[in-house]
C-alpha atoms as a PDB file:
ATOM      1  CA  UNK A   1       6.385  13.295 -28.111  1.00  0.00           C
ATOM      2  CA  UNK A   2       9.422  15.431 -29.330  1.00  0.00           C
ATOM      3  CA  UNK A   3      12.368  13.955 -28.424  1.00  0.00           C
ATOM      4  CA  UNK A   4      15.451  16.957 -28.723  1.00  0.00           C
ATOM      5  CA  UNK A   5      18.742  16.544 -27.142  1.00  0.00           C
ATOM      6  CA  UNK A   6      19.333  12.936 -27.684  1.00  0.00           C
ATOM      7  CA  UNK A   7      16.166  12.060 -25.983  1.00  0.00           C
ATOM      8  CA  UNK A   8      16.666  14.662 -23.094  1.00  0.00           C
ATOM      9  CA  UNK A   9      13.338  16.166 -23.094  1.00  0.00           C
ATOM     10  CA  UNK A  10      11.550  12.746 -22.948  1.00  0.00           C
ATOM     11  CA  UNK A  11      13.255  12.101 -19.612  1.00  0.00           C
ATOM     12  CA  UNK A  12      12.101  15.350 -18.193  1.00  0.00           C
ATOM     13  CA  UNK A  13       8.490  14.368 -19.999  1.00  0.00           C
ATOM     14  CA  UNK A  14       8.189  10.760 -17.972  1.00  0.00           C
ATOM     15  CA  UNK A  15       9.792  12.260 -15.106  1.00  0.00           C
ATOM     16  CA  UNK A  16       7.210  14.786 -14.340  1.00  0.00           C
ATOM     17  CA  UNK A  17       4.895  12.519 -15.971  1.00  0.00           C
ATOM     18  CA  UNK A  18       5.571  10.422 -12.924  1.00  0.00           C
ATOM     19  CA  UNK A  19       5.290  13.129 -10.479  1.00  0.00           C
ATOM     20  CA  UNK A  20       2.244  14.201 -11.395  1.00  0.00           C
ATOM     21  CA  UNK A  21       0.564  10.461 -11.358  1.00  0.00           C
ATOM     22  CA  UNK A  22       1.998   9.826  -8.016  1.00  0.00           C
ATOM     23  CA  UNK A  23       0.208  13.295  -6.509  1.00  0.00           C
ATOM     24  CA  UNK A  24      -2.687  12.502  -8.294  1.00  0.00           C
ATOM     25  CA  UNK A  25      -3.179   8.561  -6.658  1.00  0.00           C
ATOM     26  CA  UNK A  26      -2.347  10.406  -3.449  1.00  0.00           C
ATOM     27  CA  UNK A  27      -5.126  12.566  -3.877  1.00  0.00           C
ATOM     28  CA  UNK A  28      -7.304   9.845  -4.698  1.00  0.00           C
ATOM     29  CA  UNK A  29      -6.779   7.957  -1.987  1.00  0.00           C
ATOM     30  CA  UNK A  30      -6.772  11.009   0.294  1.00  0.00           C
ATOM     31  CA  UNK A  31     -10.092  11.778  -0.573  1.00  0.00           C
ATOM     32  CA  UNK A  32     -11.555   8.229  -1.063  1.00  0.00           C
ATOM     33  CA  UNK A  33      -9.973   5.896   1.398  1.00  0.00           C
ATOM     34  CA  UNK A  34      -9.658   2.079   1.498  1.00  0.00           C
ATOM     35  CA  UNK A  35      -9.595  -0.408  -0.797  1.00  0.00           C
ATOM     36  CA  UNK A  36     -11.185   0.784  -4.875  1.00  0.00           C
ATOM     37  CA  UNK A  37     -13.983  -1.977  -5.873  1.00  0.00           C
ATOM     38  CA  UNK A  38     -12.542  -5.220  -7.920  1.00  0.00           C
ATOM     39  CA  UNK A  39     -14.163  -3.568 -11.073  1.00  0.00           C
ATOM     40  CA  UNK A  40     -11.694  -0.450 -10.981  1.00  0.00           C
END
């Protein structure tokens, strides 16, 4: 990771790093409801 601005961009990195795990889990559990197996 390239951190420029005094660590500016790697804020905006996580952040939509965040948003974009968030929308994926959604997805998942959209699509495959209920509880994942212990294993997972």
């Amino acid at each position: 990771m390239v951190l420029v601005g005094g660590g500016r961009m790697h804020a905006v990195s996580e952040e939509s790093g965040r948003v974009f795990r968030e929308e994926w889990i959604a997805g998942v559990r959209k699509r495959y409801p209920g509880e994942p197996k212990p294993g997972y």
